[in-house]
Protein backbone atom coordinates (compact mmCIF):
# COMPACT_ATOMS: atom_id res chain seq x y z
CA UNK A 1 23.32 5.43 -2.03
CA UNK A 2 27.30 6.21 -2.30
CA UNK A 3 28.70 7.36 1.37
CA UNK A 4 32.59 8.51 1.85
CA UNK A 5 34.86 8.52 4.80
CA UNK A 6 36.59 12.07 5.70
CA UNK A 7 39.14 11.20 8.31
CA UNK A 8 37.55 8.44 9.43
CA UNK A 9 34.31 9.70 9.86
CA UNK A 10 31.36 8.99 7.51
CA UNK A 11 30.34 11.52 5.71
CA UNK A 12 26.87 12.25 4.61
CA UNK A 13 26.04 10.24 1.06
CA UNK A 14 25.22 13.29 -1.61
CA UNK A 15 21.74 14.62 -1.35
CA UNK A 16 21.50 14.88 -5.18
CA UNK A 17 23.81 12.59 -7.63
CA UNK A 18 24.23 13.82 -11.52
CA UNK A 19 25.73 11.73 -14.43
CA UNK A 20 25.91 12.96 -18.03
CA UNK A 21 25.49 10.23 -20.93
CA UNK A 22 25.13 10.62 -24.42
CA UNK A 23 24.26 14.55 -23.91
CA UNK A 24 22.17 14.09 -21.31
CA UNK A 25 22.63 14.86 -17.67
CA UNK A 26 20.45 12.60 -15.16
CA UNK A 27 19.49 14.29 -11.78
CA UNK A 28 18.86 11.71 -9.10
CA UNK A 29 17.17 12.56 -6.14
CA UNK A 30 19.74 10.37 -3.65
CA UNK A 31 17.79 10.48 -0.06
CA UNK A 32 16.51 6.97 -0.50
CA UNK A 33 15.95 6.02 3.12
CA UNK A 34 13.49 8.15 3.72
CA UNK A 35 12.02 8.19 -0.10
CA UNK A 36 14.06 11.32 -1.04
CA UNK A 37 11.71 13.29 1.10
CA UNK A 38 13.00 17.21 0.50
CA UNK A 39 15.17 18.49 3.12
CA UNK A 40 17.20 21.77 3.03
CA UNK A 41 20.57 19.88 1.68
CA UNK A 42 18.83 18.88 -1.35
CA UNK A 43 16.61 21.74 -1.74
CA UNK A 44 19.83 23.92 -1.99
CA UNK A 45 21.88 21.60 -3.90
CA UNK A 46 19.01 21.14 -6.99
CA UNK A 47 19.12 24.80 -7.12
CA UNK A 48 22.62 24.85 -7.60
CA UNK A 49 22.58 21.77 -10.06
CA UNK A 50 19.85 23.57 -12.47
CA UNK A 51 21.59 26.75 -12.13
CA UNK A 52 24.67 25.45 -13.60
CA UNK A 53 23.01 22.91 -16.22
CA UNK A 54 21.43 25.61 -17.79
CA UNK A 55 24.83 27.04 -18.65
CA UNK A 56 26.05 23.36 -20.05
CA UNK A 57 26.25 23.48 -24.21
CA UNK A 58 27.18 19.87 -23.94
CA UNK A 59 23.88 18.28 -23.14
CA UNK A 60 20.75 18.25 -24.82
CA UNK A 61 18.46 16.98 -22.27
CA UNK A 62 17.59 16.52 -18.47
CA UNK A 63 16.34 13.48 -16.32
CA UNK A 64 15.18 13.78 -13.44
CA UNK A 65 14.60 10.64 -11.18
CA UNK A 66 14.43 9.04 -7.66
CA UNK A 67 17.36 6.97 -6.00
CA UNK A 68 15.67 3.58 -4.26
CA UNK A 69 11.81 2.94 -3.77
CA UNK A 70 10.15 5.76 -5.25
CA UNK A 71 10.93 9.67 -7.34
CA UNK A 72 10.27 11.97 -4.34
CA UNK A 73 7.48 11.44 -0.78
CA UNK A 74 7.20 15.34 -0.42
CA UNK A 75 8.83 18.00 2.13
CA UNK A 76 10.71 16.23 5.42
CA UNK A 77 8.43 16.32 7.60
CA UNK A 78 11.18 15.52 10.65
CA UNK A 79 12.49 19.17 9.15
CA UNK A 80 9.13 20.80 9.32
CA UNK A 81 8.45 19.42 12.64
CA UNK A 82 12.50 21.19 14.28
CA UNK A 83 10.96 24.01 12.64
CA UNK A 84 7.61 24.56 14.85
CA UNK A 85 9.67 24.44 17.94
CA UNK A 86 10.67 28.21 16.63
CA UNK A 87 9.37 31.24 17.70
CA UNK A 88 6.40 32.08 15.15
CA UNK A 89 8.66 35.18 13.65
CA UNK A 90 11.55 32.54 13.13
CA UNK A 91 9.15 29.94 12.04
CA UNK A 92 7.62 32.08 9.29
CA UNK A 93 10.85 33.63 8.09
CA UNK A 94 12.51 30.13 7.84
CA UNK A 95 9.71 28.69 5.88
CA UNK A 96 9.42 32.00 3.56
CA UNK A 97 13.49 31.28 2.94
CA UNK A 98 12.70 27.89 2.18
CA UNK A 99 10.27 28.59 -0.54
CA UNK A 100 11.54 31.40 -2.21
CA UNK A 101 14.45 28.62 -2.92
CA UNK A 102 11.64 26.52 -4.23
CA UNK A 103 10.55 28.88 -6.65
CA UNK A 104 14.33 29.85 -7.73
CA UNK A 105 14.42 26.16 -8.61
CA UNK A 106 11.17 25.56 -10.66
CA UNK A 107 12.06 28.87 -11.99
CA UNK A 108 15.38 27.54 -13.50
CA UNK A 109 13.62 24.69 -14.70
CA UNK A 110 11.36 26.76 -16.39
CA UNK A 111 13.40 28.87 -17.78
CA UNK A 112 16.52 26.36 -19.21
CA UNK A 113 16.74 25.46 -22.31
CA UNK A 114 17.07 21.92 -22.44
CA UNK A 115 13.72 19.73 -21.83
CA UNK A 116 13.94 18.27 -18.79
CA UNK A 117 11.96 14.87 -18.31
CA UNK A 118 10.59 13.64 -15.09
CA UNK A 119 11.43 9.69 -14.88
CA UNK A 120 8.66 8.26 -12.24
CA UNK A 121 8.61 5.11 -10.21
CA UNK A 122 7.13 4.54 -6.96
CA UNK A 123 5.07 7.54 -5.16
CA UNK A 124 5.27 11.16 -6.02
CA UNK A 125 3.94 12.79 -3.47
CA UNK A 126 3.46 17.00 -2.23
CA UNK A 127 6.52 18.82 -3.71
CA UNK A 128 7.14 15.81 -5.58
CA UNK A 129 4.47 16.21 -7.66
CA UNK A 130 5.05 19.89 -8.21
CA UNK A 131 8.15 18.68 -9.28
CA UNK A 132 7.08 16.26 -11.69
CA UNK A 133 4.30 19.07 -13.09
CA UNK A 134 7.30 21.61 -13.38
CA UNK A 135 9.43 19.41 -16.20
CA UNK A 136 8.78 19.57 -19.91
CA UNK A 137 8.11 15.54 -20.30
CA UNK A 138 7.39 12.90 -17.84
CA UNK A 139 7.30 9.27 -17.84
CA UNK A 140 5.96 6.71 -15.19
CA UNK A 141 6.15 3.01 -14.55
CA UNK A 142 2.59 1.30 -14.32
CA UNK A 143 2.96 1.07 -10.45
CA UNK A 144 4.38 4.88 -9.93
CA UNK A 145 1.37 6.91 -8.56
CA UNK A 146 0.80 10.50 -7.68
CA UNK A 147 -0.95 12.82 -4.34
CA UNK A 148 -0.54 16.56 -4.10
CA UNK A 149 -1.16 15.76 -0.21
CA UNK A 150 -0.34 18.97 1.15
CA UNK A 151 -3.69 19.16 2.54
CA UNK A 152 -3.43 16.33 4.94
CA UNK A 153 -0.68 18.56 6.56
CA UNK A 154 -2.63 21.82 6.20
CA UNK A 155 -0.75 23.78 3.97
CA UNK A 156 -1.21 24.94 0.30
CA UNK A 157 0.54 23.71 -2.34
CA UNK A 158 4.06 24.94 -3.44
CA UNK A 159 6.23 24.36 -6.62
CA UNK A 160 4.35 25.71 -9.22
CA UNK A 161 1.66 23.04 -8.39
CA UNK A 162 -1.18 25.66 -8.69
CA UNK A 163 0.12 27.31 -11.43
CA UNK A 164 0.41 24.15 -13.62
CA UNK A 165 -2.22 21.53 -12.57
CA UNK A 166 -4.99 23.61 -13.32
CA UNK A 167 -3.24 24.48 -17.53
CA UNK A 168 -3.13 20.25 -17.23
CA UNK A 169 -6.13 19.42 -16.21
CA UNK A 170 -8.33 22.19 -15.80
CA UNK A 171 -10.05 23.80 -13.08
CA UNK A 172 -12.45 21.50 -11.33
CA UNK A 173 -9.91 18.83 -11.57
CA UNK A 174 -7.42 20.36 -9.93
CA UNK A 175 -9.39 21.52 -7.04
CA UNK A 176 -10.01 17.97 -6.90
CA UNK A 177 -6.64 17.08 -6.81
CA UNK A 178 -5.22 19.90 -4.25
CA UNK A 179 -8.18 19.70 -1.84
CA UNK A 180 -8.83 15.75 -1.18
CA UNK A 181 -5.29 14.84 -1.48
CA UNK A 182 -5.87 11.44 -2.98
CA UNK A 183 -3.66 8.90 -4.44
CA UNK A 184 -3.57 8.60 -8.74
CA UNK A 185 -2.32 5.78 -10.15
CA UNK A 186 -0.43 6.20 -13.04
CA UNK A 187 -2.87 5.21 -16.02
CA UNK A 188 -4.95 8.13 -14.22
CA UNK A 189 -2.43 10.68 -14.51
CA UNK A 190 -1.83 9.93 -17.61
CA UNK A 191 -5.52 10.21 -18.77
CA UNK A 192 -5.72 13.60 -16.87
CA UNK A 193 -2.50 14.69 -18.53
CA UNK A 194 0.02 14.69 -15.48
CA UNK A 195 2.20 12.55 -17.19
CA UNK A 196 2.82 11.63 -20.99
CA UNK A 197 3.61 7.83 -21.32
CA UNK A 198 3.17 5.02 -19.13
CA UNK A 199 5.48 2.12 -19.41
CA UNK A 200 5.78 -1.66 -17.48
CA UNK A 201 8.17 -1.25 -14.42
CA UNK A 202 10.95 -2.95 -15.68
CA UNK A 203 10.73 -0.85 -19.11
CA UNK A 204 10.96 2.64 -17.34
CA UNK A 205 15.03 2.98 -17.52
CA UNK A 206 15.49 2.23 -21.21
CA UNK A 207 12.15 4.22 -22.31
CA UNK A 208 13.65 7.37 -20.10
CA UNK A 209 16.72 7.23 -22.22
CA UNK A 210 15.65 6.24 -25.06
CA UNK A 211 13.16 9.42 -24.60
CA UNK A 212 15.75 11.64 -23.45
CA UNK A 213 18.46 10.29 -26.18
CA UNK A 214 16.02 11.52 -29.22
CA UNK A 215 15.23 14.95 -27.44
CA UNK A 216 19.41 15.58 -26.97
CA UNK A 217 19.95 14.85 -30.56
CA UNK A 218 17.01 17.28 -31.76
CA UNK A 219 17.99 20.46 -32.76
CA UNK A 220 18.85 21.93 -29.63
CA UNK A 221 18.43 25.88 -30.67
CA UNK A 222 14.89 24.95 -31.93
CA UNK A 223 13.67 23.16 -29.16
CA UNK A 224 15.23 26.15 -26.73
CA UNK A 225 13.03 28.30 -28.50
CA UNK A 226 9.84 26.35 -28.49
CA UNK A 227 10.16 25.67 -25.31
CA UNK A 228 10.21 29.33 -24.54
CA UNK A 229 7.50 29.96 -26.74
CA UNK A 230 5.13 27.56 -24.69
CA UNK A 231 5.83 28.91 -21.51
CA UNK A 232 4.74 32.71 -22.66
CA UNK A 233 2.00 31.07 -24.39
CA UNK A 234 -0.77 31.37 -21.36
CA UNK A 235 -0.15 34.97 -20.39
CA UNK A 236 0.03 36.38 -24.12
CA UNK A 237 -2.10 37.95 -26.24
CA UNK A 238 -2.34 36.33 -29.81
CA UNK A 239 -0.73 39.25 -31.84
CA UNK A 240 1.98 39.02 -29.25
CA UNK A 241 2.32 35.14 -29.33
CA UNK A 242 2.26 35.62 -33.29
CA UNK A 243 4.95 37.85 -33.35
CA UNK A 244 7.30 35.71 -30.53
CA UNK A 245 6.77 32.63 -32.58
CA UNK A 246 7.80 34.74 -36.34
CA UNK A 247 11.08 35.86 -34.21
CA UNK A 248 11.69 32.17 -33.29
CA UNK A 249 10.94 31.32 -36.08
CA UNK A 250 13.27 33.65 -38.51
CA UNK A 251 16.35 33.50 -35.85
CA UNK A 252 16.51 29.06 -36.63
CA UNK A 253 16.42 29.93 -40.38
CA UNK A 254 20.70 31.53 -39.01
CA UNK A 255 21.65 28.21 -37.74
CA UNK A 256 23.10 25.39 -38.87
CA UNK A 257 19.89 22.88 -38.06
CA UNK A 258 17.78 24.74 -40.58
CA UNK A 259 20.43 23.61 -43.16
CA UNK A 260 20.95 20.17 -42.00
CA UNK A 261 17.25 19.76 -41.73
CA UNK A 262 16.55 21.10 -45.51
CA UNK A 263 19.26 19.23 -46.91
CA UNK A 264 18.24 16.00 -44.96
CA UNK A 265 14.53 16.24 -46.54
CA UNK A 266 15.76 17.37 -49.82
CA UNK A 267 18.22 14.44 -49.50
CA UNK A 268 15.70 12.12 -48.30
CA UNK A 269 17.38 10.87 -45.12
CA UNK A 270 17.44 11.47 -41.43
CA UNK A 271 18.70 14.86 -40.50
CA UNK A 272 21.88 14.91 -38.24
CA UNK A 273 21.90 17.83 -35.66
CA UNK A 274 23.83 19.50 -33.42
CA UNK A 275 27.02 19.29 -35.45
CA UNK A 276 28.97 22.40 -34.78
């Protein structure tokens, strides 16, 4: 956790920190000291951070990960708690602003076109989860483990979390999930389709990049578009879905991929994207 000094003072460390390597921007969660727990500082600067990755031609590929002992512990609950000593109106309104910035963020997630891949370690917990159910990819250490908890506080679930646990796991499993609040370990989520890999602890950095390396140097316009085409998938008739997926389709056959790629298996060696 980096702090700085304004005229002697010491200022706040960053609520979110982001590094780009090898075409791929990593998004750290930076609130360490109290798990990254989501306050409005971070709320506000994520938004801002997708926003303007979105835009970035550059990179390939997001990571998103946790500074310290664990990816996120939920909402702040020292936050929610200077809240409640508002007038109900106030209360309510401040809480509506506050998630209506949540969904701008999954939102932008959603709707990017680089993958973005959730690196887990340590607990994931309430809007953490969501958070981890929003990206394209995510991979966990053996010891990370996962609670929608938002019913021990008496709330319902934010972030997307009821949109996409139920695709991932399916209904029953879900209400499981969102109404007991219990802990998953890892393998578990994994099995139930939270998460894609699970790797030892100490193997969790290198297997992130390593992941997030081989999606950056995939054809980027390709993977835009399929990424695209899964999200509409749910909501869309077949003939409609068809039709999406002949326009993706026909518009990679312009680009300069589709070459590489044909030439590479005519050629009979690995195809080398992103070139121009």
């Amino acid at each position: 956790m980096l702090k700085t000094h304004i005229g002697g003072v010491e200022a706040a460390p960053a609520p979110v920190l982001v590094e780009r390597h090898h075409h791929v921007a990593y998004v750290t969660l930076n609130r360490p000291a109290v798990l990254n727990a989501l306050n409005e500082a971070m709320l506000t600067k994520l938004v801002t951070v997708f926003q303007s990755l979105s835009t970035e031609t550059d990179i390939g590929c997001i990571v998103l990960r946790g500074a310290g002992d664990g990816f996120m512990a939920g909402g702040d609950i020292k936050e929610f708690r200077q809240q409640m000593e508002l007038p109900e109106a106030e209360r309510l309104e401040a809480f509506q602003r506050m998630l209506a910035r949540v969904g701008i963020l999954v939102e932008a997630m959603r709707a990017m076109p680089h993958p973005v891949i959730a690196s887990v370690h340590g607990v994931a917990a309430g809007f953490g989860m969501s958070l981890v159910l929003a990206c394209d990819l995510a991979i966990a250490a053996e010891d990370a483990s996962f609670t929608l908890a938002y019913c021990h506080l008496g709330v319902t679930p934010d972030g997307g979390a009821t949109w996409f646990l139920p695709r991932l796991v399916g209904l029953k499993p879900a209400f499981e999930i969102a109404a007991l609040g219990e802990r998953i370990e890892a393998p578990r989520a994994a099995d139930l389709r939270i998460i894609n890999r699970v790797v030892p602890p100490d193997a969790l950095g290198e297997a992130t990049e390593t992941l997030a390396r081989r999606l950056a140097s995939g054809p980027r316009q390709a993977l835009a578009r399929t990424k695209a085409l899964l999200n509409a998938a749910f909501g869309a008739p077949l003939p409609d879905q068809l039709q999406r997926e002949g326009d993706a389709f026909s518009r990679c056959t312009l680009t300069s991929d589709f070459a590489e790629g044909v030439s590479a298996f005519v050629e009979k060696r690995r195809p080398v994207f992103n070139r121009t």
